[in-house]
C-alpha atoms as a PDB file:
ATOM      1  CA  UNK A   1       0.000   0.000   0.000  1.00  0.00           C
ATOM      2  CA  UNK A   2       2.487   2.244   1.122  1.00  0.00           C
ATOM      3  CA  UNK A   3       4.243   2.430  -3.007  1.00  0.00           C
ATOM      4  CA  UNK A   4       1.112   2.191  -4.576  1.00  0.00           C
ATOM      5  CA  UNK A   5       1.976   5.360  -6.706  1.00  0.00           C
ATOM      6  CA  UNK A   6       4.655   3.040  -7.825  1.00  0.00           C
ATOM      7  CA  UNK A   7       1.789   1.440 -10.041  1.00  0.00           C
ATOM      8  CA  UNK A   8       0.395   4.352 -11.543  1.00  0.00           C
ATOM      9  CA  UNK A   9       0.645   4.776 -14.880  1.00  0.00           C
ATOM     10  CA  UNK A  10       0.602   8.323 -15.565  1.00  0.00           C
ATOM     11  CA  UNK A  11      -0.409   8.076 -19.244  1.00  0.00           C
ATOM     12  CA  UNK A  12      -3.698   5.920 -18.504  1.00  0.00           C
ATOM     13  CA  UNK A  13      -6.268   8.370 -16.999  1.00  0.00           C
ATOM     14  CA  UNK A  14      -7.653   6.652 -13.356  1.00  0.00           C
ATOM     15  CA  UNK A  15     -10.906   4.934 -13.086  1.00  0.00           C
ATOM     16  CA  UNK A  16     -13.885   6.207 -10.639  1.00  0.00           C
ATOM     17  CA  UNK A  17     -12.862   3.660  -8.266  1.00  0.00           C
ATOM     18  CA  UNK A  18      -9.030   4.213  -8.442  1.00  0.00           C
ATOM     19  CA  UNK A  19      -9.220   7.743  -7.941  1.00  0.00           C
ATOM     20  CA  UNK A  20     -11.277   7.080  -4.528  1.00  0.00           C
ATOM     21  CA  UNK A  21      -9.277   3.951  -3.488  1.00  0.00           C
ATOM     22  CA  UNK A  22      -6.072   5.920  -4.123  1.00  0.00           C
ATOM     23  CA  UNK A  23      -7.797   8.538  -1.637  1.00  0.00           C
ATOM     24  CA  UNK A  24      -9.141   6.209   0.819  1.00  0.00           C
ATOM     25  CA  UNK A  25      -5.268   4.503   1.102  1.00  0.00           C
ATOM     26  CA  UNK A  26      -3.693   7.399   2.488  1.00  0.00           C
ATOM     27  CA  UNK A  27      -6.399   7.944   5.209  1.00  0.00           C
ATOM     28  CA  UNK A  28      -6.673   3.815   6.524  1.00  0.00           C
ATOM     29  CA  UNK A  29      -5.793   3.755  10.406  1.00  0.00           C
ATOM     30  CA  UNK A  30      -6.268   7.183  10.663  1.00  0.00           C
ATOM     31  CA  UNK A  31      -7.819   8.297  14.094  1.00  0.00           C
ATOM     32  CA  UNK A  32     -11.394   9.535  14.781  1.00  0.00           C
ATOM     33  CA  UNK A  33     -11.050  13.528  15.348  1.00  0.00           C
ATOM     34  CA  UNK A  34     -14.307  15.642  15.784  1.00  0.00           C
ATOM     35  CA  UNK A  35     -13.851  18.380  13.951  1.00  0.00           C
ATOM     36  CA  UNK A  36     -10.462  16.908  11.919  1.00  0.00           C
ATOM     37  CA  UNK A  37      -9.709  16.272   8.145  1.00  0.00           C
ATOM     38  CA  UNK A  38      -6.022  15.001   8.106  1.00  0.00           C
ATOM     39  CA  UNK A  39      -4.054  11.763   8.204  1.00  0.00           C
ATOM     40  CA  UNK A  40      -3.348  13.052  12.108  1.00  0.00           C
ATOM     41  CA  UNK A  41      -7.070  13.205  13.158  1.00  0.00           C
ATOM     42  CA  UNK A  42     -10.693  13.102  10.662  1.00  0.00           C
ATOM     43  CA  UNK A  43     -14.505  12.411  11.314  1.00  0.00           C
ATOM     44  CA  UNK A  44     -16.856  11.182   9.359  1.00  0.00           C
ATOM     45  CA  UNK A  45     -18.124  13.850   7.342  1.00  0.00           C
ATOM     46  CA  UNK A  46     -14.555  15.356   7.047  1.00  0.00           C
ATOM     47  CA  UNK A  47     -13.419  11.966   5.604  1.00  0.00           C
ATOM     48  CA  UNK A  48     -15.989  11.891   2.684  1.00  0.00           C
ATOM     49  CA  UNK A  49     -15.200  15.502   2.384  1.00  0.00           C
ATOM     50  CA  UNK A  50     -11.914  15.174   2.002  1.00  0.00           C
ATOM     51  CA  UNK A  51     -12.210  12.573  -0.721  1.00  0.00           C
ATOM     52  CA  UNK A  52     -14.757  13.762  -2.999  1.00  0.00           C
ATOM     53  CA  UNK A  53     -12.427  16.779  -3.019  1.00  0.00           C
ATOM     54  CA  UNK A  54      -9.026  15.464  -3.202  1.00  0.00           C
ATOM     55  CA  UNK A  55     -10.391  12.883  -5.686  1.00  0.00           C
ATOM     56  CA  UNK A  56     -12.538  14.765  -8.224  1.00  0.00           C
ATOM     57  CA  UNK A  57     -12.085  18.450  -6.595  1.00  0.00           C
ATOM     58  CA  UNK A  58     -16.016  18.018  -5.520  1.00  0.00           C
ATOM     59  CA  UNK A  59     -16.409  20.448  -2.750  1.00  0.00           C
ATOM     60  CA  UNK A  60     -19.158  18.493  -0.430  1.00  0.00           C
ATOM     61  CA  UNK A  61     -20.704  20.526   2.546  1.00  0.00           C
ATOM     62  CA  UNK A  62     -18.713  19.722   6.223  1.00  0.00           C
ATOM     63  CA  UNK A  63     -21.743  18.057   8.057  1.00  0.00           C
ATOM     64  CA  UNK A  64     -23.248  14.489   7.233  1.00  0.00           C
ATOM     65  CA  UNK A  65     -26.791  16.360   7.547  1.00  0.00           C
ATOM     66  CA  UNK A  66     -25.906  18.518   4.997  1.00  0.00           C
ATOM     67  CA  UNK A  67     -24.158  16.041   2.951  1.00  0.00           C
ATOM     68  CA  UNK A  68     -27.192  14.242   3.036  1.00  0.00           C
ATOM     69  CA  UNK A  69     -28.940  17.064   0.957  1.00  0.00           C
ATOM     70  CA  UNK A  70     -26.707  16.796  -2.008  1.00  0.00           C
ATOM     71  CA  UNK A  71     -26.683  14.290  -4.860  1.00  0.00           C
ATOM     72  CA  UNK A  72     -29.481  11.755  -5.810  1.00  0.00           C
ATOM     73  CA  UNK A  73     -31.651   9.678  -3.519  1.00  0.00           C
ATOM     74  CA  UNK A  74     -30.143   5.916  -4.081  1.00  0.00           C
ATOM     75  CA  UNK A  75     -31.738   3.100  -2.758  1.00  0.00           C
ATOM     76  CA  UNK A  76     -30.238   0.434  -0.285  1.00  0.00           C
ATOM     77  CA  UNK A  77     -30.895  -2.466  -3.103  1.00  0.00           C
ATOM     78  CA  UNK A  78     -29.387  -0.479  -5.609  1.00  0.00           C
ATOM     79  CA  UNK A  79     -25.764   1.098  -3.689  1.00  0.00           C
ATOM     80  CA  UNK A  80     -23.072   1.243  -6.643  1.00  0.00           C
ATOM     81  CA  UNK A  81     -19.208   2.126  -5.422  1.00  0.00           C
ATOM     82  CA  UNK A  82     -18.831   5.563  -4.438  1.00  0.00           C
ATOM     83  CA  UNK A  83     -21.858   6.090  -2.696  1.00  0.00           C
ATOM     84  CA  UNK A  84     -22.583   8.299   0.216  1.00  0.00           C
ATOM     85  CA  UNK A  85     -24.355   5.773   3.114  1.00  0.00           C
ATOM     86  CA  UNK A  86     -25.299   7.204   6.076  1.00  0.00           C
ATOM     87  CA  UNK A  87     -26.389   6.542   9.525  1.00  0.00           C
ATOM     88  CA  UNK A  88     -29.079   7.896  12.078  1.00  0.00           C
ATOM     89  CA  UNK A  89     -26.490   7.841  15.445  1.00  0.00           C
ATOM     90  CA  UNK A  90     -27.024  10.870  17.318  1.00  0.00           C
ATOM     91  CA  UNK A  91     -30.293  12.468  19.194  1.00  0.00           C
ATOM     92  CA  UNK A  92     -29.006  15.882  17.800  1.00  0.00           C
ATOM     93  CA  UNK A  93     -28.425  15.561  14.086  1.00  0.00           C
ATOM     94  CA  UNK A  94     -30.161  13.025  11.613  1.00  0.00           C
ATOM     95  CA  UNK A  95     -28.292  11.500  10.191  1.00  0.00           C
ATOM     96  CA  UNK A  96     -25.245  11.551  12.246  1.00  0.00           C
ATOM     97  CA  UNK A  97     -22.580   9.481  10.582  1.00  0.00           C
ATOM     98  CA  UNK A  98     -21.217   8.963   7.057  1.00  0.00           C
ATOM     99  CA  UNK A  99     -19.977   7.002   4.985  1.00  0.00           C
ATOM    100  CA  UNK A 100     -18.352   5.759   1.620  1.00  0.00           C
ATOM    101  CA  UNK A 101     -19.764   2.464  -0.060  1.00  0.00           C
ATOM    102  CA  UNK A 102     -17.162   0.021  -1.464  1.00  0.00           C
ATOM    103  CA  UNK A 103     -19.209  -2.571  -2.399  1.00  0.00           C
ATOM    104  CA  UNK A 104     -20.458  -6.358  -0.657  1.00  0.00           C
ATOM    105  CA  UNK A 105     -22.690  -4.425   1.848  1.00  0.00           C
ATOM    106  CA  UNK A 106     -19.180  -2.556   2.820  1.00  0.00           C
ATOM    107  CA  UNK A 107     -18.146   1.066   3.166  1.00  0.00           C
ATOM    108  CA  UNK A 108     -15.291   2.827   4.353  1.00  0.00           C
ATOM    109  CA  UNK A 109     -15.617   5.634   7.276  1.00  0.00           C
ATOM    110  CA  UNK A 110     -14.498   7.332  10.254  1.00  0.00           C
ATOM    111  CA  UNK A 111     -15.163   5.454  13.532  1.00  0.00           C
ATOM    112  CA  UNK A 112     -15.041   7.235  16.774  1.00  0.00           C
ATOM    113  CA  UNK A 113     -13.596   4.091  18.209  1.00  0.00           C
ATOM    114  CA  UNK A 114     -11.027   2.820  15.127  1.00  0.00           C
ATOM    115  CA  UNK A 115     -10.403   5.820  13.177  1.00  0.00           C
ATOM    116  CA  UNK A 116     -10.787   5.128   9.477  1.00  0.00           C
ATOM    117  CA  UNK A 117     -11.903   1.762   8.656  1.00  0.00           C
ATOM    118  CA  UNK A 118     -13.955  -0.399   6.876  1.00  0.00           C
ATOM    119  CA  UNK A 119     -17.271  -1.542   8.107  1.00  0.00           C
ATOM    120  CA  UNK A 120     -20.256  -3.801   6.849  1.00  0.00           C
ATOM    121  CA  UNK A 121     -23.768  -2.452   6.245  1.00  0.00           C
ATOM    122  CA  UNK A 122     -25.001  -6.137   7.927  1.00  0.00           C
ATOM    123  CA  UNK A 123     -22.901  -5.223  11.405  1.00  0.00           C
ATOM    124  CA  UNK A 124     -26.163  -4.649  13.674  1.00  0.00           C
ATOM    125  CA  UNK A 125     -24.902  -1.606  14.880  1.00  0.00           C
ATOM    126  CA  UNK A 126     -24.974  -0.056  11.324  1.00  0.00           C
ATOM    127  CA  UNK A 127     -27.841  -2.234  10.150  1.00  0.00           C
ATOM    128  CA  UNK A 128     -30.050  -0.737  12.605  1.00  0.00           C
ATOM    129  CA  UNK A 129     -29.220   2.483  12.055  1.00  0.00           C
ATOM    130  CA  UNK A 130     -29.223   3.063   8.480  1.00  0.00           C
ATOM    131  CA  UNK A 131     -30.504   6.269   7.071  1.00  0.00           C
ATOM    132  CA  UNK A 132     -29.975   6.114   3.410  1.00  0.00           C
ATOM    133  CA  UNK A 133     -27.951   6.894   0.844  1.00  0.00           C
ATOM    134  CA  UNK A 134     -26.780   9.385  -1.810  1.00  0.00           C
ATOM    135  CA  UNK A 135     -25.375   9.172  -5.482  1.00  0.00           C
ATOM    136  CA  UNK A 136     -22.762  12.156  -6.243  1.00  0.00           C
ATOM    137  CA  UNK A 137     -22.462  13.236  -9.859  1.00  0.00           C
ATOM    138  CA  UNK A 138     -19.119  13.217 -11.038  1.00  0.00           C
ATOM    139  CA  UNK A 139     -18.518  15.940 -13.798  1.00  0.00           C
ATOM    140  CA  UNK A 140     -17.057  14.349 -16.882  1.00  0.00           C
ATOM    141  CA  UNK A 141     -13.292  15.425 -17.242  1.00  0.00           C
END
């Protein structure tokens, strides 16, 4: 992981998914911070923030309320990769968590308790608390 630029050929333009897995790499293990949106401290909504705009220079809004207003209504049957999920945790904001769908029922997120990790929609913690989710359009380059 840590030489996958190594492998990038820089006369083949990315895919969708490459451009957010290259993202997503340099942000694994990193710790929960409210508030954070760097390898030394990110939360949830600064995570898919800082993605969507290191990725494809898509400036999302900083909450996952807010995020939750942008982009197309997607159904849990039909997720595709890339997709924002998110998840009603908190009495004070709905929803309260975020997240970035990878496919197999997983996405990728910011945990208060493991940082930035991957996660399965079928956990019972997430299960039970799932929102819904939202399709960002990607301006063609």
């Amino acid at each position: 992981v840590a030489n996958y630029k190594n492998y990038i050929n820089p006369d083949v333009p990315l895919t969708f998914r490459e451009r957010i897995l290259l993202e997503v790499i340099k942000y694994l293990d990193a710790p929960y911070k409210y508030g954070g949106n760097s390898n030394d401290g990110i939360d949830c909504s600064g995570f898919t923030r800082q993605i969507f705009l290191n990725s494809f220079s898509i400036e999302l809004p900083r909450s996952a309320r807010e995020q939750f207003e942008v982009g197309e209504k997607v159904d849990k049957d039909d997720l595709e990769f890339g997709d924002l999920v998110f998840f009603n945790t908190s009495r004070r904001s709905k929803p309260g968590h975020v997240g970035i769908y990878i496919g197999d029922n997983q996405f990728v997120h910011s945990s208060r308790k493991l940082g930035v990790t991957i996660s399965s929609l079928n956990e019972k913690y997430y299960a039970k608390r799932y929102y819904g989710a939202r399709r960002i359009e990607i301006p063609s380059e």
